[in-house]
Protein backbone atom coordinates (compact mmCIF):
# COMPACT_ATOMS: atom_id res chain seq x y z
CA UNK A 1 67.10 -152.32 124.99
CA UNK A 2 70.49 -150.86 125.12
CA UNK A 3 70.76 -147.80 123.46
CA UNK A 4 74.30 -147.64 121.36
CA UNK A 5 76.15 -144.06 121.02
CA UNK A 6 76.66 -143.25 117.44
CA UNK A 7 80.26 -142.66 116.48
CA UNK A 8 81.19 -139.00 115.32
CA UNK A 9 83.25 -140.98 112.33
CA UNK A 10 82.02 -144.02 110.58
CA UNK A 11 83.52 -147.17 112.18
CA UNK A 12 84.51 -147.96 108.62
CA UNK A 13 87.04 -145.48 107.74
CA UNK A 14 87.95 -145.16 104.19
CA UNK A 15 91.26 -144.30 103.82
CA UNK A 16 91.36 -144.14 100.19
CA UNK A 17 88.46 -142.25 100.06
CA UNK A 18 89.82 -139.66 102.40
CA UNK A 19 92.99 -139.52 100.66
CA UNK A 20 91.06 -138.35 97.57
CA UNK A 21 89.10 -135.80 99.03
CA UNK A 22 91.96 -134.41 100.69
CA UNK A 23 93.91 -134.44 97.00
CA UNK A 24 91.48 -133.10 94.93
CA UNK A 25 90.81 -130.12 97.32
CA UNK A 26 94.26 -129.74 97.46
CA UNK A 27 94.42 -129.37 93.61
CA UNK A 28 91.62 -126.79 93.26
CA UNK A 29 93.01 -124.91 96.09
CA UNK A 30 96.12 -124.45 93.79
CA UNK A 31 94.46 -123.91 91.13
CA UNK A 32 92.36 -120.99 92.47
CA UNK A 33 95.59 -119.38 93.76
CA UNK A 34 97.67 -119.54 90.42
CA UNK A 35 94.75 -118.01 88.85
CA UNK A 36 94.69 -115.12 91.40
CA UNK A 37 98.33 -114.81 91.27
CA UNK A 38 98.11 -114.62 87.62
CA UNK A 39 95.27 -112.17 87.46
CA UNK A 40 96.96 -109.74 89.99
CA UNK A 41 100.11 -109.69 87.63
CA UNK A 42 98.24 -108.89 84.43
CA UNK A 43 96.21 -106.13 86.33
CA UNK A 44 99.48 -104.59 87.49
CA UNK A 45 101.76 -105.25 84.53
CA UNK A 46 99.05 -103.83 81.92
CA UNK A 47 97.13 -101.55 84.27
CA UNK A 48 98.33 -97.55 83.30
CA UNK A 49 99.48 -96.17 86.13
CA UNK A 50 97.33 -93.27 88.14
CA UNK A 51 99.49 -90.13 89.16
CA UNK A 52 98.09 -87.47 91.31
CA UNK A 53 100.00 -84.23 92.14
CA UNK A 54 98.46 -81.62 95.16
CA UNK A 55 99.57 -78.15 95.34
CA UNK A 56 98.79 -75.42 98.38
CA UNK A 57 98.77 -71.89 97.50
CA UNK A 58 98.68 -68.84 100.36
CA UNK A 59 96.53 -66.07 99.94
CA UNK A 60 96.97 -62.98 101.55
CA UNK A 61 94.93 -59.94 101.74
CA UNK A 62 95.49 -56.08 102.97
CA UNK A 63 93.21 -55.45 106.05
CA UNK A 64 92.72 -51.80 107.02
CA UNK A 65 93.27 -50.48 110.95
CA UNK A 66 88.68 -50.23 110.62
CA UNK A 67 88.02 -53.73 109.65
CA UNK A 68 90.42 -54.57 112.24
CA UNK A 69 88.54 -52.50 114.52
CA UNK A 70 84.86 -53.77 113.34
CA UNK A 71 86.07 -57.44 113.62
CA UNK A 72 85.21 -57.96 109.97
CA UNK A 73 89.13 -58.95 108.91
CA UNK A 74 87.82 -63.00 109.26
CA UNK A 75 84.64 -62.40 107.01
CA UNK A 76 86.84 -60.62 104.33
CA UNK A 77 89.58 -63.37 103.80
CA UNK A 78 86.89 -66.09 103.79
CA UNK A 79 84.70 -64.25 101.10
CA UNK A 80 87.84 -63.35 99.24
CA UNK A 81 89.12 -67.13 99.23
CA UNK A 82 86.24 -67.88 97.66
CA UNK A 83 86.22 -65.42 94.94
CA UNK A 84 89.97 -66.88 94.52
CA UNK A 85 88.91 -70.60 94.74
CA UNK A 86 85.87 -69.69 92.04
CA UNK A 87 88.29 -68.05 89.41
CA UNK A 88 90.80 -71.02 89.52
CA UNK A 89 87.74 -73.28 89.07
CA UNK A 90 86.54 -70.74 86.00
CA UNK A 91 86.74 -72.37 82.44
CA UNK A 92 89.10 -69.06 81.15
CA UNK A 93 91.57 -69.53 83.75
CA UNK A 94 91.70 -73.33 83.24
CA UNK A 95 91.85 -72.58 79.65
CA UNK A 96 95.44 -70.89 80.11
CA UNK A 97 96.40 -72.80 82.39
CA UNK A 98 95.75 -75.79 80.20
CA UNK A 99 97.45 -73.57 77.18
CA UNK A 100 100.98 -73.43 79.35
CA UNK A 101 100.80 -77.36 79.78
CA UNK A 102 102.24 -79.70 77.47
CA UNK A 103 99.00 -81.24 76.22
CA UNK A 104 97.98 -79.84 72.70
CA UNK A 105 100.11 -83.26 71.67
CA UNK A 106 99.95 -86.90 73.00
CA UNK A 107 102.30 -89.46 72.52
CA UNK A 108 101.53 -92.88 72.61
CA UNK A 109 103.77 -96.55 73.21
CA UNK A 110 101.66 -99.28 71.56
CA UNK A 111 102.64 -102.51 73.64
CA UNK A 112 101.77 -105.77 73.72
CA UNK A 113 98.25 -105.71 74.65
CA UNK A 114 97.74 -101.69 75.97
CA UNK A 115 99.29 -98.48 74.78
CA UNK A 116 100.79 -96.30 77.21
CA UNK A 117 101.52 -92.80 77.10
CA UNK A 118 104.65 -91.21 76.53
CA UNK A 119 104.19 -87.26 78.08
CA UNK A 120 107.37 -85.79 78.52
CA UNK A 121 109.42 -88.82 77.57
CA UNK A 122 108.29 -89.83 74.23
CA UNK A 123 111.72 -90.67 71.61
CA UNK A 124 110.70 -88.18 69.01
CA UNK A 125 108.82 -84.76 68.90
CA UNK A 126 106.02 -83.03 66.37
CA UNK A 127 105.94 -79.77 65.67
CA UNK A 128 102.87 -79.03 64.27
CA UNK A 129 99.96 -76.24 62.66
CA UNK A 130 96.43 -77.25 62.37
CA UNK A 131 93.84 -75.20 59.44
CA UNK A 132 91.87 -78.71 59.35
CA UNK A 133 89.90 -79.45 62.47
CA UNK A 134 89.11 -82.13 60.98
CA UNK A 135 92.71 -83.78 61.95
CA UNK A 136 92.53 -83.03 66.01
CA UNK A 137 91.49 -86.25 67.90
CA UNK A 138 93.06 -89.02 65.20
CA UNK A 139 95.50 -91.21 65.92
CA UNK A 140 98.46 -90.62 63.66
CA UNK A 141 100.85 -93.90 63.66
CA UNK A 142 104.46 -93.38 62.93
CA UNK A 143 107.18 -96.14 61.87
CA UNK A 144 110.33 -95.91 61.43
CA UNK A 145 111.98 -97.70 58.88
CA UNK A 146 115.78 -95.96 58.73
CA UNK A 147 117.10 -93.73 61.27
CA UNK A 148 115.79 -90.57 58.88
CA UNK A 149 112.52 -92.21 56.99
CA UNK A 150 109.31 -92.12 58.44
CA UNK A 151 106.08 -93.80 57.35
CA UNK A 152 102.79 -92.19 58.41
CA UNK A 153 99.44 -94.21 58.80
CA UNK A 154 96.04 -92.56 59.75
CA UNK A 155 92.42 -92.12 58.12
CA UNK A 156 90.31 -88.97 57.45
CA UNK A 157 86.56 -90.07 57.51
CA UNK A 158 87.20 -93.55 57.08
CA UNK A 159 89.87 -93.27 54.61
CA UNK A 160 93.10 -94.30 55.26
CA UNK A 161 96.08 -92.37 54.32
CA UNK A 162 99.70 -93.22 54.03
CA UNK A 163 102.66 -90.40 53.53
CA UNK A 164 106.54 -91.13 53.68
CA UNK A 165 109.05 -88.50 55.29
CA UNK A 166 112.02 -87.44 55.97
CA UNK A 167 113.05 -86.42 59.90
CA UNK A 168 113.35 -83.04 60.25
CA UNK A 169 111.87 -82.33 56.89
CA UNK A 170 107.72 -80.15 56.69
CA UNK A 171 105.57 -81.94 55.76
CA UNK A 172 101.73 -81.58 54.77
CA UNK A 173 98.96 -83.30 55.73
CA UNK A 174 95.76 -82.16 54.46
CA UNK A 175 95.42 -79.44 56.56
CA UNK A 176 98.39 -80.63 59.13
CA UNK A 177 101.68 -78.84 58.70
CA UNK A 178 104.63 -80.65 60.94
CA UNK A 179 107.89 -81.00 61.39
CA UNK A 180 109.03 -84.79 62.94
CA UNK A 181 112.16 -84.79 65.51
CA UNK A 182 113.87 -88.09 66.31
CA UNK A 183 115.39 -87.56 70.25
CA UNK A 184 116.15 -91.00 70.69
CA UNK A 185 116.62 -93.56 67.77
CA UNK A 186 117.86 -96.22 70.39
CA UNK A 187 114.96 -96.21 72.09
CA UNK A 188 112.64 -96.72 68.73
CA UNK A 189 114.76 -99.47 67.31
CA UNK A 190 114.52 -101.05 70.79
CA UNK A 191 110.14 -100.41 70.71
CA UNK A 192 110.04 -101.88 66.95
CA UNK A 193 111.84 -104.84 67.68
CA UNK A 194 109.22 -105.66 70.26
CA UNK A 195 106.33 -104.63 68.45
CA UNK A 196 107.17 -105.07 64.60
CA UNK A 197 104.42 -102.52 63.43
CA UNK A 198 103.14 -99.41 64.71
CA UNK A 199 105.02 -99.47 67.24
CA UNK A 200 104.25 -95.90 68.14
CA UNK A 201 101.19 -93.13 67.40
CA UNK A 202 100.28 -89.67 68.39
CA UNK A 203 97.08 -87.91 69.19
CA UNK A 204 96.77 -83.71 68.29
CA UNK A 205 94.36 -82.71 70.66
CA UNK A 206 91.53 -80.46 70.52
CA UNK A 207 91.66 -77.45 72.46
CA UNK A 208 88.29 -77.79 73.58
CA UNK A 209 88.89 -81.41 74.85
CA UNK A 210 91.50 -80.72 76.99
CA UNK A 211 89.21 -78.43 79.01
CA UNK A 212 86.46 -81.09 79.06
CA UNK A 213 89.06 -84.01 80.18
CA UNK A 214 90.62 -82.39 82.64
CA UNK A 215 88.85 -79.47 84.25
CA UNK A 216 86.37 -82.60 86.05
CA UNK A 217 89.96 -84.12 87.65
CA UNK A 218 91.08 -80.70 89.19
CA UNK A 219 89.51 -80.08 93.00
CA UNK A 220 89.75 -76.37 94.34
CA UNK A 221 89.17 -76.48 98.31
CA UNK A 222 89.66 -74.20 101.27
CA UNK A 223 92.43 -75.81 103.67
């Protein structure tokens, strides 16, 4: 009996059916890559940027001519870095350190779907004394409605509170003494326009927080 080689394709090729095949992976193919290009612009249009800053500092120490002598010059620096690297890393040096920083105060750009924060280049500025504790860690939202009126929105144990101001003018919260600042009005007409409501917020830190959130970020080393 004559044996009969089997044919890598079928002998009856399908055209139409191959055409499909081809078509439909063609269309999930695109599919999968406008959803990945559309997830990798959301993560880096809404994603906060990460900044990290590095800083070297020299230390230098008097030897004397008899640690020269006794070889015991190298053991001295090294034991004195460390005493350096340990009070940089201390909670009462961080603490002033932290104290010198612009920090006590964060500023915050609601957006569409994230709010960003403002640092050093927030539109307006808050001068501010604390006697309630009570007040550090609440968002405080700010509109404004004329170039010199400003409506206040925040809540104090669940209850909301409202206050209307005048720039430049002290005001008392409860336990909050400040003093608003418009820098740029452009800028927070352009912001409102966008946003229509709360368009901005700030955030009076706690002293003690600021230690906790950033002391775990800050890396001492020996170069």
């Amino acid at each position: 009996m004559e044996r009969r080689r089997i044919p890598l394709l079928n002998e009856k090729f399908d055209l139409g059916i191959f055409t499909s095949v081809i078509k439909r992976s063609i269309v999930v193919s695109v599919i999968l890559m406008a959803l990945c290009l559309t997830g990798a612009f959301v993560y880096l249009r809404y994603t906060p940027p990460t900044y990290k800053s590095t800083s070297i500092i020299q230390l230098k120490y008097e030897n004397s001519a008899a640690n020269k002598v006794l070889e015991l010059s190298n053991t001295m620096e090294e034991t004195n870095s460390m005493q350096a690297i340990e009070l940089i890393r201390s909670k009462e040096f961080l603490k002033r350190v932290f104290d010198n920083l612009p920090l006590s105060i964060s500023y915050y750009s609601q957006g569409t779907f994230l709010a960003s924060e403002q640092y050093r280049s927030s539109p307006f500025s808050v001068e501010y004394s604390v006697t309630n504790p009570g007040l550090y860690d609440i968002p405080v939202y700010i509109s404004f409605t004329q170039e010199r009126d400003v409506h206040l929105r925040y809540s104090i144990g669940g209850q909301p509170m409202e206050k209307n101001v005048k720039e430049g003018e002290l005001v008392d919260l409860n336990g909050l003494t400040m003093i608003i600042t418009i820098l740029n009005f452009e800028a927070i007409k352009e912001q409102i326009n966008q946003i229509k409501q709360d368009a901005y917020y700030f955030v009076i830190n706690n002293p003690d927080n600021i230690y906790t959130r950033y002391c775990n970020q800050l890396e001492v080393v020996l170069l």
